[in-house]
C-alpha atoms as a PDB file:
ATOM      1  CA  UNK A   1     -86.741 -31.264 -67.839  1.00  0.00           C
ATOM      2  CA  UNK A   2     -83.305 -31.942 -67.721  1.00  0.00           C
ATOM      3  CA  UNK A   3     -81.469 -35.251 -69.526  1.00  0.00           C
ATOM      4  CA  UNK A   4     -78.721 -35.956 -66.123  1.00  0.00           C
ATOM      5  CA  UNK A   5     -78.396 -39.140 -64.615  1.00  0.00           C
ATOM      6  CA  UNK A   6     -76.985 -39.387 -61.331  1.00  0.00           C
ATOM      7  CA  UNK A   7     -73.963 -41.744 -62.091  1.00  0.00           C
ATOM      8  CA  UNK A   8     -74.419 -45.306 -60.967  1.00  0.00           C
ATOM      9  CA  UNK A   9     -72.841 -46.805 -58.353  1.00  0.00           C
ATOM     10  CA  UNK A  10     -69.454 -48.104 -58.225  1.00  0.00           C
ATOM     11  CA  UNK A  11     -69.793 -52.150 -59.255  1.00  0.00           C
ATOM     12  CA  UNK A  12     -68.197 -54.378 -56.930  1.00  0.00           C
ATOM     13  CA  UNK A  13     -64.353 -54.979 -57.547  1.00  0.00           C
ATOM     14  CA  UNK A  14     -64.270 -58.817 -57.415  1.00  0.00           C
ATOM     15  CA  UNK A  15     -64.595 -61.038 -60.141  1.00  0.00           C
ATOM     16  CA  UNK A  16     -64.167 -65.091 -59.826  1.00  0.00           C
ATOM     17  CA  UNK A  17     -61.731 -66.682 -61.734  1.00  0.00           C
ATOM     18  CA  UNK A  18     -63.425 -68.286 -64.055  1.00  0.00           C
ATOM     19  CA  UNK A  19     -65.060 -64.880 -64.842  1.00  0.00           C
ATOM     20  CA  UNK A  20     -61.339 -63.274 -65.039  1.00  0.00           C
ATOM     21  CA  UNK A  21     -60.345 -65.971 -68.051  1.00  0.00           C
ATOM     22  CA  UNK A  22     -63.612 -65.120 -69.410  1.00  0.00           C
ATOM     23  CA  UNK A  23     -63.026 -61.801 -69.746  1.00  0.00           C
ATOM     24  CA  UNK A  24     -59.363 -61.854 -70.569  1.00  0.00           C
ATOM     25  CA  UNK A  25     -60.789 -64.256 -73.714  1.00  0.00           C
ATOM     26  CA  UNK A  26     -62.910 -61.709 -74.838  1.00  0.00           C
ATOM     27  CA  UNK A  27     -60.111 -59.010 -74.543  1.00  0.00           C
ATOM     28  CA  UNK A  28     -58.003 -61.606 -76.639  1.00  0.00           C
ATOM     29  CA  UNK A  29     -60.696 -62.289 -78.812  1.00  0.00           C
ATOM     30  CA  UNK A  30     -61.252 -58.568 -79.446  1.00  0.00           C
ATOM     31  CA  UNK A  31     -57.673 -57.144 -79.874  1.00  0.00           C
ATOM     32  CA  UNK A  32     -56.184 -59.961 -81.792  1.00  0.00           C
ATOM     33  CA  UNK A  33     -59.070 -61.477 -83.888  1.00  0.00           C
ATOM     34  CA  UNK A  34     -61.865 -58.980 -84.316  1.00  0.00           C
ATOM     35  CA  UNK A  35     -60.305 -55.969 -84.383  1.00  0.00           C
ATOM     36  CA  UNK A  36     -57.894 -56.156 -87.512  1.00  0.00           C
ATOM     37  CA  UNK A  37     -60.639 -57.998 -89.787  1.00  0.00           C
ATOM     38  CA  UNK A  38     -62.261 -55.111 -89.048  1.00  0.00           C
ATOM     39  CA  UNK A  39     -59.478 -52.835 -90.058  1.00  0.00           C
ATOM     40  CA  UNK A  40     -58.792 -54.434 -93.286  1.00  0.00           C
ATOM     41  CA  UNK A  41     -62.457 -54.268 -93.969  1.00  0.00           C
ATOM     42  CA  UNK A  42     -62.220 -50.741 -93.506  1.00  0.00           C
ATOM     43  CA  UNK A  43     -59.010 -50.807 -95.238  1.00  0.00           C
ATOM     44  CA  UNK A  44     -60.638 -52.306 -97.928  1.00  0.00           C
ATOM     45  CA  UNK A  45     -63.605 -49.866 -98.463  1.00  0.00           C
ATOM     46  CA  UNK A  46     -61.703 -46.883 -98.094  1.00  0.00           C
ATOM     47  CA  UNK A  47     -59.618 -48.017-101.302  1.00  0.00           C
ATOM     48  CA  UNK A  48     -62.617 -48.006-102.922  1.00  0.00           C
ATOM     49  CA  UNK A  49     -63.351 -43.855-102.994  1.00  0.00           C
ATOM     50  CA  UNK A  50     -65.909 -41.828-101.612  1.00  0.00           C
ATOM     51  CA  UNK A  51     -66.109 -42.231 -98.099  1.00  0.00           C
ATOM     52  CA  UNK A  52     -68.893 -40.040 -97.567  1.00  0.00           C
ATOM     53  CA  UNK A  53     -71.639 -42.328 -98.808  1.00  0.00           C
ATOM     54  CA  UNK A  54     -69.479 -45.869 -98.234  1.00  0.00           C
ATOM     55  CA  UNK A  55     -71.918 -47.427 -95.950  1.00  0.00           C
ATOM     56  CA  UNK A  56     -68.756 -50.650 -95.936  1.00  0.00           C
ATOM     57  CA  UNK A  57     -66.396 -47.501 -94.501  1.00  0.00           C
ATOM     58  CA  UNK A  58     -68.747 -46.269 -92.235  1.00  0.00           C
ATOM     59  CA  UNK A  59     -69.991 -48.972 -90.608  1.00  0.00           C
ATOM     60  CA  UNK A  60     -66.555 -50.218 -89.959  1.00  0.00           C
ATOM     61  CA  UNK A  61     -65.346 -47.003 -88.675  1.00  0.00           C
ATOM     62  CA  UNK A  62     -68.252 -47.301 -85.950  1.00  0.00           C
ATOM     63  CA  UNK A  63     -67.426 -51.272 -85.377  1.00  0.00           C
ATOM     64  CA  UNK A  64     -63.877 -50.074 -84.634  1.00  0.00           C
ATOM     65  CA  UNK A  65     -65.040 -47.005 -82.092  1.00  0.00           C
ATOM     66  CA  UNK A  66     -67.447 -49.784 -80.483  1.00  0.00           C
ATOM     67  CA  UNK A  67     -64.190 -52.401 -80.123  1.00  0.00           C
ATOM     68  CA  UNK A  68     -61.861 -49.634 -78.733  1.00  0.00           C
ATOM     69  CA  UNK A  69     -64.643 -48.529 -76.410  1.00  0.00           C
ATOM     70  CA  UNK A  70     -65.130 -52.072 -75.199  1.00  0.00           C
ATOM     71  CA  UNK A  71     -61.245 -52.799 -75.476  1.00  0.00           C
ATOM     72  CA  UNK A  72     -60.265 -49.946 -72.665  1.00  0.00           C
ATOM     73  CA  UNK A  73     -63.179 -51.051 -70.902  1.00  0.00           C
ATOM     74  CA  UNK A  74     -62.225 -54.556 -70.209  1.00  0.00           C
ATOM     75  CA  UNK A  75     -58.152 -53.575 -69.683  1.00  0.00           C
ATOM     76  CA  UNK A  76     -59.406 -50.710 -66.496  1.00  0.00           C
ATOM     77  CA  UNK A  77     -61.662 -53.174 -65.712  1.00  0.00           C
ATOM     78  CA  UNK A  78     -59.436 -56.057 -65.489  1.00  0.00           C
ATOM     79  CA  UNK A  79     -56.509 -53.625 -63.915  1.00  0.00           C
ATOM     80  CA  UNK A  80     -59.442 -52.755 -60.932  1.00  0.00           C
ATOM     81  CA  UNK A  81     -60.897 -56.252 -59.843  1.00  0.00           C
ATOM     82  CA  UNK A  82     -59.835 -58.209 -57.405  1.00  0.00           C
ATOM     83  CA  UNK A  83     -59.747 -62.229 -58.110  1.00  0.00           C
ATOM     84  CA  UNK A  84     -60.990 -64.368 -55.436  1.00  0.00           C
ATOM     85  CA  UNK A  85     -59.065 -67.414 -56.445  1.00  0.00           C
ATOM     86  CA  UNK A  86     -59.646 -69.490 -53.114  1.00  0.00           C
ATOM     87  CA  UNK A  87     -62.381 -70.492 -50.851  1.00  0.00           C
ATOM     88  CA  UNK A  88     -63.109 -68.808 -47.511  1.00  0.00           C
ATOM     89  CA  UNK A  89     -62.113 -70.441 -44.594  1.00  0.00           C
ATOM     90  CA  UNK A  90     -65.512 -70.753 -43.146  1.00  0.00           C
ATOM     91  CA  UNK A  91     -67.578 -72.482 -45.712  1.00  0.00           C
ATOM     92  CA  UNK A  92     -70.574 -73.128 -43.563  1.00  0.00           C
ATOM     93  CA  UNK A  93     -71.331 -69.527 -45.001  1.00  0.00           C
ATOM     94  CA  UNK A  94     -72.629 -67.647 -47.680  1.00  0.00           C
ATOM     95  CA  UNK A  95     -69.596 -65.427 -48.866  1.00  0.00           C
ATOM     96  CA  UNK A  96     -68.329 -64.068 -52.540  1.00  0.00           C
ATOM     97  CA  UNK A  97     -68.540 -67.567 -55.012  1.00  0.00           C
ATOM     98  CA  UNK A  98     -70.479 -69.719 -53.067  1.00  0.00           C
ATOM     99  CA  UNK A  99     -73.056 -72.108 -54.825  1.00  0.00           C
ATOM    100  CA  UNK A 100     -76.762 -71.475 -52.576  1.00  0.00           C
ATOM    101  CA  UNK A 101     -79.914 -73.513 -52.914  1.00  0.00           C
ATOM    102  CA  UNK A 102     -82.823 -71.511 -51.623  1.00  0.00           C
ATOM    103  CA  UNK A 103     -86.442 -72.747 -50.754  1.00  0.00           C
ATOM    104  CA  UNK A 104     -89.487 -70.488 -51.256  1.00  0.00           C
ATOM    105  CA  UNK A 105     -92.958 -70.914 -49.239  1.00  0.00           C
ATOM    106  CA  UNK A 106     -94.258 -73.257 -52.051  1.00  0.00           C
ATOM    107  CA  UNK A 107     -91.521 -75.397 -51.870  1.00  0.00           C
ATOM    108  CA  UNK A 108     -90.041 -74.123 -55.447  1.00  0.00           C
ATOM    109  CA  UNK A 109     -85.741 -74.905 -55.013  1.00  0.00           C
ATOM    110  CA  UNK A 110     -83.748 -72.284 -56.899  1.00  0.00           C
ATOM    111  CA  UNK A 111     -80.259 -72.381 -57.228  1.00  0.00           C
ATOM    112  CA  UNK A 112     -77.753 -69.259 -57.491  1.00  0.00           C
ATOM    113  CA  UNK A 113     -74.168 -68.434 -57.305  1.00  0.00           C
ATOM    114  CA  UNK A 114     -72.462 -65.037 -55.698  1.00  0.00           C
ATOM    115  CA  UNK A 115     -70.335 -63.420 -58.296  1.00  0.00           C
ATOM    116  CA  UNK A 116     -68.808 -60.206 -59.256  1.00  0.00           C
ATOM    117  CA  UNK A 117     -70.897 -57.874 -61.642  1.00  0.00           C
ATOM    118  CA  UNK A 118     -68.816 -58.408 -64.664  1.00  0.00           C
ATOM    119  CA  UNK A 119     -69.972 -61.921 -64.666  1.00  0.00           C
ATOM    120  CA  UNK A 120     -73.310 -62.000 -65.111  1.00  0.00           C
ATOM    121  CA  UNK A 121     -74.030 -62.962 -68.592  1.00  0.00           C
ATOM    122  CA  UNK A 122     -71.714 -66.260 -68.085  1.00  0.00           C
ATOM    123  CA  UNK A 123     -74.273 -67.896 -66.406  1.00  0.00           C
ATOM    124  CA  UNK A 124     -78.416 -67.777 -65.791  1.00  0.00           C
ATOM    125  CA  UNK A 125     -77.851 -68.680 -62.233  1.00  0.00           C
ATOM    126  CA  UNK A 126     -75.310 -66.287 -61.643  1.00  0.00           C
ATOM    127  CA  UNK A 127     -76.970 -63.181 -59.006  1.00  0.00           C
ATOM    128  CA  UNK A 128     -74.265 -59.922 -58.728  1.00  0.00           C
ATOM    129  CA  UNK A 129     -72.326 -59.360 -55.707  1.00  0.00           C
ATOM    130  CA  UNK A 130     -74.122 -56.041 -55.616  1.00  0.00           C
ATOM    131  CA  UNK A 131     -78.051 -57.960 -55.796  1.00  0.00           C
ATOM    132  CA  UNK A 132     -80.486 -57.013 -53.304  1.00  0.00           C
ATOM    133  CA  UNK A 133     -80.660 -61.042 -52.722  1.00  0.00           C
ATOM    134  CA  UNK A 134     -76.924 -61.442 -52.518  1.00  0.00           C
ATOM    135  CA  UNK A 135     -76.717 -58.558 -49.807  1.00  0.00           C
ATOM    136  CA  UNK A 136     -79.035 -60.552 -48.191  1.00  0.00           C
ATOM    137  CA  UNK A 137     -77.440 -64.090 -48.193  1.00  0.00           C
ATOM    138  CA  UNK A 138     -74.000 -62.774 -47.066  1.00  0.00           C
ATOM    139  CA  UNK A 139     -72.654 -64.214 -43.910  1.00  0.00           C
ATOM    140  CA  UNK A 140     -75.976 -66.736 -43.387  1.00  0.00           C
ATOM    141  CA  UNK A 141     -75.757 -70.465 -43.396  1.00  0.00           C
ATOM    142  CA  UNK A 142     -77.565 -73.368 -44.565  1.00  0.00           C
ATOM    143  CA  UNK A 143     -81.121 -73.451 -42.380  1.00  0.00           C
ATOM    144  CA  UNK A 144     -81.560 -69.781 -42.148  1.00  0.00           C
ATOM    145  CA  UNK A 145     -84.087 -68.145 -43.159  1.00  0.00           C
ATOM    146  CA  UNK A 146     -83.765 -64.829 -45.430  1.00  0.00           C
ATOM    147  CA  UNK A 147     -86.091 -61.847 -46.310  1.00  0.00           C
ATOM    148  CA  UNK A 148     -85.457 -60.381 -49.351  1.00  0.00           C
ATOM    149  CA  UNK A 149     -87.421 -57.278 -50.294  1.00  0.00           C
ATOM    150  CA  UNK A 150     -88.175 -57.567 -53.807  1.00  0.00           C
ATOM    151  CA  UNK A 151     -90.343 -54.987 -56.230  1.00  0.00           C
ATOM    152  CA  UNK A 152     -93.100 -57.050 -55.839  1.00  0.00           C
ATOM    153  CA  UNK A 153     -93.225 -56.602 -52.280  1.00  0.00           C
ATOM    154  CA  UNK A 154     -91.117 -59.307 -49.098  1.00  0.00           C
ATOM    155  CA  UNK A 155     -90.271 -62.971 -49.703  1.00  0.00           C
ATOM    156  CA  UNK A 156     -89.317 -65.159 -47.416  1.00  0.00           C
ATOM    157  CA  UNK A 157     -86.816 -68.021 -48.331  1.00  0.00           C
ATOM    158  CA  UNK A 158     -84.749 -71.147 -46.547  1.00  0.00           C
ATOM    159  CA  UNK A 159     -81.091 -71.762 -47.132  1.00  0.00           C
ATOM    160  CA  UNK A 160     -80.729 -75.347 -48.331  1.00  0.00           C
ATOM    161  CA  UNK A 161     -77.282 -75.708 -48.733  1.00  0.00           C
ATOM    162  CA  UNK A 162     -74.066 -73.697 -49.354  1.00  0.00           C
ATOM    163  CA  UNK A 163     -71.222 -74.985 -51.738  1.00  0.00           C
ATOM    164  CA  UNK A 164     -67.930 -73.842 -53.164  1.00  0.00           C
ATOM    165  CA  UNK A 165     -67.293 -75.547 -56.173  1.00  0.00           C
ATOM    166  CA  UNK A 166     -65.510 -74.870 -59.233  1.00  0.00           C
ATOM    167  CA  UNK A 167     -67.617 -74.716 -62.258  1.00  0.00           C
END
């Protein structure tokens, strides 16, 4: 038995714009803040001798290898998306950042919003680009009717509305 994963596939390259100043924050937020109170933490416990059993130094060391990580992450990341700063012309719709209601057969209204991978964890109502029920939703409008295959077996839903809005 072999440990290789087939690599995933590529994410989506569109991110909102909202989620763009969300992730440049963090960037901010990791470069400017984070990372150098780490470093003179590490600074810090290095001055004080052994460094083979400083748990201080070594934890640091691994904060710091978990902050670059993250750091080059978010720069290619940010350098390969695409921000969809305006609304499509046709917003009758379902396209990249729209706000959709959907219906179920018990009459249970759920609400999501089409956004790029990267954004996901801004929101609970946010669904990825890349979803099995965003694929789905693309290019319908409000009154259609969508099956989306789900693990759990086919579910049938009705678009109640479709809105662009800025959060």
């Amino acid at each position: 038995m072999s440990r290789y994963r087939p690599p995933s596939p590529p994410k989506s390259a569109y991110i909102t714009q909202e989620g763009a100043q969300a992730l440049l924050a963090e960037l901010k937020y990791l470069w400017k803040e984070k990372r150098p109170a780490v470093t003179d933490t590490v600074r810090e416990a290095a001055a004080q001798g052994d460094r083979s059993e400083n748990a201080e130094y070594i934890y640091g060391k691994k904060q710091l290898r978990e902050i670059d990580s993250r750091v080059r992450y978010l720069e290619k990341r940010l350098d390969a998306c695409t921000v969809v700063d305006r609304f499509p012309g046709d917003k009758e719709r379902v396209f990249f950042g729209a706000w959709v209601t959907l219906e179920d057969d018990k009459g249970e209204v759920k609400e999501y919003r089409i956004v790029g991978p990267d954004e996901l964890d801004h929101h609970a109502c946010y669904i990825s680009i890349d979803s099995p029920v965003a694929r789905a939703l693309l290019k319908k409008q409000e009154g259609d009717e969508v099956i989306i295959h789900l693990a759990e077996g086919e579910k049938t839903y009705l678009i109640g509305t479709v809105e662009y809005r800025s959060v």
